[in-house]
C-alpha atoms as a PDB file:
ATOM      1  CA  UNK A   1     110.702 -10.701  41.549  1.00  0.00           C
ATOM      2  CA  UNK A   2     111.063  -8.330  38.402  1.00  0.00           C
ATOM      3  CA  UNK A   3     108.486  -6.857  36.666  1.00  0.00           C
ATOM      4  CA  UNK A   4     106.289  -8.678  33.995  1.00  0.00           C
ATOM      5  CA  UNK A   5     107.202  -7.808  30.746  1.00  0.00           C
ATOM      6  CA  UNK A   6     104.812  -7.863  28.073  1.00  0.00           C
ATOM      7  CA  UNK A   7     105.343  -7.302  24.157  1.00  0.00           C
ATOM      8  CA  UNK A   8     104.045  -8.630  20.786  1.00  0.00           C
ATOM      9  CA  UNK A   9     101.293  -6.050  20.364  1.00  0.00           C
ATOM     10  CA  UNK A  10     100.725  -3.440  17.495  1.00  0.00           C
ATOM     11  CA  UNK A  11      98.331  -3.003  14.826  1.00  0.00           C
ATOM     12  CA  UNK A  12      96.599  -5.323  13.000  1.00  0.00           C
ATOM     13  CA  UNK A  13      93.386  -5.627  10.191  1.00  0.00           C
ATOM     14  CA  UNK A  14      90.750  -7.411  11.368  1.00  0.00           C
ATOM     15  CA  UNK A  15      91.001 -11.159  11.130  1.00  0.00           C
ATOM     16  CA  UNK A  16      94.775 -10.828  11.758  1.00  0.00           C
ATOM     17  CA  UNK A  17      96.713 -12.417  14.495  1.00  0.00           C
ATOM     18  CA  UNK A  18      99.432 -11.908  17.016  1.00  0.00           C
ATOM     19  CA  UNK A  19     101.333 -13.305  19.531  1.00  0.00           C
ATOM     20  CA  UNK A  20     101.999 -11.944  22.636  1.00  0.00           C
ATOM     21  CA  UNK A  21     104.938 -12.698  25.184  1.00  0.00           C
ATOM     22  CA  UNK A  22     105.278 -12.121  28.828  1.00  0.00           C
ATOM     23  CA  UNK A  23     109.024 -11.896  30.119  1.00  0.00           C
ATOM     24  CA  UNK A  24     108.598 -13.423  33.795  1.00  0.00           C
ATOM     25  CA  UNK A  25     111.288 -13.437  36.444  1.00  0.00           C
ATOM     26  CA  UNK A  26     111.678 -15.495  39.614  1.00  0.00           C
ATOM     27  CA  UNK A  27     109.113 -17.559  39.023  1.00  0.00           C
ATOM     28  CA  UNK A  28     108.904 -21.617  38.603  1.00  0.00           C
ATOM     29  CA  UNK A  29     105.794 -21.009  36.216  1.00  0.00           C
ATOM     30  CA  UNK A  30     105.147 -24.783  36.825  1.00  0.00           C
ATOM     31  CA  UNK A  31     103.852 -23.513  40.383  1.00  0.00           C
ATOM     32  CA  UNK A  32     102.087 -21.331  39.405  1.00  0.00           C
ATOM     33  CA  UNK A  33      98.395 -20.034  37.899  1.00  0.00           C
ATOM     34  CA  UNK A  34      98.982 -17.449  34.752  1.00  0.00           C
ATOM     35  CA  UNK A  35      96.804 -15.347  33.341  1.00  0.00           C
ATOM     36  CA  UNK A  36      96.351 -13.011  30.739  1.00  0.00           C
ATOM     37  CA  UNK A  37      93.834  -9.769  31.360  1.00  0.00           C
ATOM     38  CA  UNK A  38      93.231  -6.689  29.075  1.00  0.00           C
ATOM     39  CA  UNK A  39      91.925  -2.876  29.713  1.00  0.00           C
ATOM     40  CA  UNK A  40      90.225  -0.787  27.089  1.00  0.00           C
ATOM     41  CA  UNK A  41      89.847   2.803  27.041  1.00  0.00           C
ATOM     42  CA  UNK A  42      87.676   3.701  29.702  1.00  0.00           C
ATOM     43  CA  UNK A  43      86.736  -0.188  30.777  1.00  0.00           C
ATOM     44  CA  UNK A  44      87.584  -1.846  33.762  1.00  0.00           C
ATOM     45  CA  UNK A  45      90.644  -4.641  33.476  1.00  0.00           C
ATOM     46  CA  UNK A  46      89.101  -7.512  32.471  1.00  0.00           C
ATOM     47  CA  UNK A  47      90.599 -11.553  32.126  1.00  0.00           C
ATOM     48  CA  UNK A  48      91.034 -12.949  29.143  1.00  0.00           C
ATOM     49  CA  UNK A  49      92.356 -16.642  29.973  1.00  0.00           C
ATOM     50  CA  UNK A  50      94.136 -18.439  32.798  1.00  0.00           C
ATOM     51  CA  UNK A  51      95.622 -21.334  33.052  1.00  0.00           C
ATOM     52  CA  UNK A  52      95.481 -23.513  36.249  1.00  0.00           C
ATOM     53  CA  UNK A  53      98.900 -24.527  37.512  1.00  0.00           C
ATOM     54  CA  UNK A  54      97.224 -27.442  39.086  1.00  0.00           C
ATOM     55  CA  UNK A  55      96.209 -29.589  36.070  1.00  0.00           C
ATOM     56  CA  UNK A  56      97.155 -27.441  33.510  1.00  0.00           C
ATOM     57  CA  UNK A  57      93.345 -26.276  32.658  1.00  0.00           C
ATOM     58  CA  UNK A  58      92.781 -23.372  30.961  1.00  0.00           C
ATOM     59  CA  UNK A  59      89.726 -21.065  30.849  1.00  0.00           C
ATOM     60  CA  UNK A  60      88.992 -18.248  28.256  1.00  0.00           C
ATOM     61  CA  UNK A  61      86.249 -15.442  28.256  1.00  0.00           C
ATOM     62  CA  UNK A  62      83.254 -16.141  25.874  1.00  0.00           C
ATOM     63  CA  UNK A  63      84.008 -13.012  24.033  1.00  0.00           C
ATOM     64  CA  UNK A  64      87.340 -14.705  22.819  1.00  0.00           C
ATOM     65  CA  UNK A  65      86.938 -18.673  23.452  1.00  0.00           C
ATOM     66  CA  UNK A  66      87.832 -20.240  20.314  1.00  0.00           C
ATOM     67  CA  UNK A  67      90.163 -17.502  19.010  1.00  0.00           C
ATOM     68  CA  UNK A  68      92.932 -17.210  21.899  1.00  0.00           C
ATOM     69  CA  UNK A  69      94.976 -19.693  23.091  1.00  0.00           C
ATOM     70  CA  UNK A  70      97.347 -19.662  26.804  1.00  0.00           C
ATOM     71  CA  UNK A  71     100.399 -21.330  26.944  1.00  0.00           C
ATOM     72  CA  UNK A  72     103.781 -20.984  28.609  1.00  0.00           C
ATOM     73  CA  UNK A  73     107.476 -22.522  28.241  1.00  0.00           C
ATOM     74  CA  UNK A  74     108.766 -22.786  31.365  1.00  0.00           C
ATOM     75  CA  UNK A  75     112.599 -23.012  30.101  1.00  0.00           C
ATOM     76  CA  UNK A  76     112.752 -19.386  29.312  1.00  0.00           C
ATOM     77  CA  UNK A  77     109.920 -18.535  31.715  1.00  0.00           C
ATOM     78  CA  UNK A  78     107.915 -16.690  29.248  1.00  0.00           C
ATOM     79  CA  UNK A  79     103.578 -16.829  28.593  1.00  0.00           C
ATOM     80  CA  UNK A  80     102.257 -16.579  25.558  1.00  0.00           C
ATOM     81  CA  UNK A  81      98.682 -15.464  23.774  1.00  0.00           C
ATOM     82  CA  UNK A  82      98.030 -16.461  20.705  1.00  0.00           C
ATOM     83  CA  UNK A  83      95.264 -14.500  18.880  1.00  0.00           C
ATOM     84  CA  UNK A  84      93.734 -15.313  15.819  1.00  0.00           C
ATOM     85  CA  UNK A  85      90.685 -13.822  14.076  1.00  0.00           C
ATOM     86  CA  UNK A  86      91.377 -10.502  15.618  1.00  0.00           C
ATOM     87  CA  UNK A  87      88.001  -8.146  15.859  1.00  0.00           C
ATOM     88  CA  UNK A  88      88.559  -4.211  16.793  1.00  0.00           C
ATOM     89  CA  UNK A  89      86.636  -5.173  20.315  1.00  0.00           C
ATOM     90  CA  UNK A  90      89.565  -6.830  20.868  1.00  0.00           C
ATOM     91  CA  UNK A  91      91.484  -3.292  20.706  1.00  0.00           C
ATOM     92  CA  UNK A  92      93.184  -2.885  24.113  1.00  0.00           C
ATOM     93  CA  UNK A  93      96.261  -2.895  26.500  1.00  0.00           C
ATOM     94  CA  UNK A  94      96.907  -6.516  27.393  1.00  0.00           C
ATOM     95  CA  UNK A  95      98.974  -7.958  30.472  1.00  0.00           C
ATOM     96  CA  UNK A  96     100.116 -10.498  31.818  1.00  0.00           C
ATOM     97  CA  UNK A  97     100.131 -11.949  35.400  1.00  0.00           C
ATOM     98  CA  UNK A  98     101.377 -15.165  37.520  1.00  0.00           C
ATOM     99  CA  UNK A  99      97.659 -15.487  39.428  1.00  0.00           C
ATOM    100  CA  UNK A 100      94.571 -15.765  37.758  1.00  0.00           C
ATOM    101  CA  UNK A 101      93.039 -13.979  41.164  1.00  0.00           C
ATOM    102  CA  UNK A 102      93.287 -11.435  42.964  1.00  0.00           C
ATOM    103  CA  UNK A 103      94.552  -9.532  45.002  1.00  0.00           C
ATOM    104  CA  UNK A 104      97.062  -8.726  42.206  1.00  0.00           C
ATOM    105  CA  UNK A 105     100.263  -6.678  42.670  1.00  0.00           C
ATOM    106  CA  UNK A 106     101.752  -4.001  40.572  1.00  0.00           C
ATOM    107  CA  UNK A 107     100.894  -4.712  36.980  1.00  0.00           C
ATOM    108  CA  UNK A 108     103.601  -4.165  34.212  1.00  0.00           C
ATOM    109  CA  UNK A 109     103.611  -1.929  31.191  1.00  0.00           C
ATOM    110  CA  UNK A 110     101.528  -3.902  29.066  1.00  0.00           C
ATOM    111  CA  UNK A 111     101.522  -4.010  25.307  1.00  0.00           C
ATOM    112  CA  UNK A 112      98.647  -2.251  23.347  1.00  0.00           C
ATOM    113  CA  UNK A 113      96.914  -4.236  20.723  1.00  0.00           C
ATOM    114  CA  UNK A 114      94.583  -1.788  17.972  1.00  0.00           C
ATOM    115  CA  UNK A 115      92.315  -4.206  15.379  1.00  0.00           C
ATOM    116  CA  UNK A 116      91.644  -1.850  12.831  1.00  0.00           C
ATOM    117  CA  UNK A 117      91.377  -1.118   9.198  1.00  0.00           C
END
C-alpha cells in the first residue's frame, strides 16, 4: 500500500471551514476502520474521529463533536473531514489513517490547518 495522502488544509478566520481529503491506496475502505488524528506544536497526536467499518459508527472527540464530520467515498477511495466553526485550538497538522487503533504504521505528510485572524 501507498502512502496516505492528505490535503485541504491552509488558513482560515475563525468560524471558517474546510474540508480535508485523504488520498488512500490499496485499500477496500468498506473493510476497514478510518480515522482522522491531529498533532499540535509540541502536543502529542491526538484522534479526532473514527469511523467503525463494522456498522458504519462514528465517534468524535468532545473538543470537536458537533463541528466535524467523517465520511468516505469508497469509489475513489478517498476520507474526508469536514470542519465547520473552526476555533485557533483547532490549529494543527491533521492526518489521516485506515485504523482507528493502534499500533499505527508510518503516518503520511499531513496537511497543516492554522485558525487565525
Amino acid at each position: 500500500q501507498l502512502p496516505h495522502v492528505e490535503s485541504g488544509g491552509g488558513l482560515v478566520q475563525p468560524g471558517g471551514s474546510l474540508r480535508l481529503s485523504c488520498a488512500t491506496s490499496g485499500y477496500t475502505l468498506d473493510d476497514y476502520d478510518i480515522g482522522w488524528f491531529r498533532q499540535a506544536p509540541g502536543k502529542e497526536r491526538e484522534r479526532v474521529s473514527c469511523m467503525r467499518s463494522s456498522d458504519g459508527s462514528t465517534q468524535y472527540a468532545d473538543s470537536v463533536k458537533g463541528r466535524f464530520t467523517i465520511s468516505k467515498d469508497i469509489d475513489v477511495n478517498t476520507i474526508y473531514l469536514q470542519m465547520n466553526s473552526l476555533k485557533p485550538e483547532d490549529t494543527a497538522v491533521y492526518y489521516c489513517a485506515v485504523r482507528c487503533d493502534p499500533p499505527f504504521g508510518s503516518w503520511g505528510q499531513g496537511t497543516q490547518v492554522t485558525v487565525s485572524s
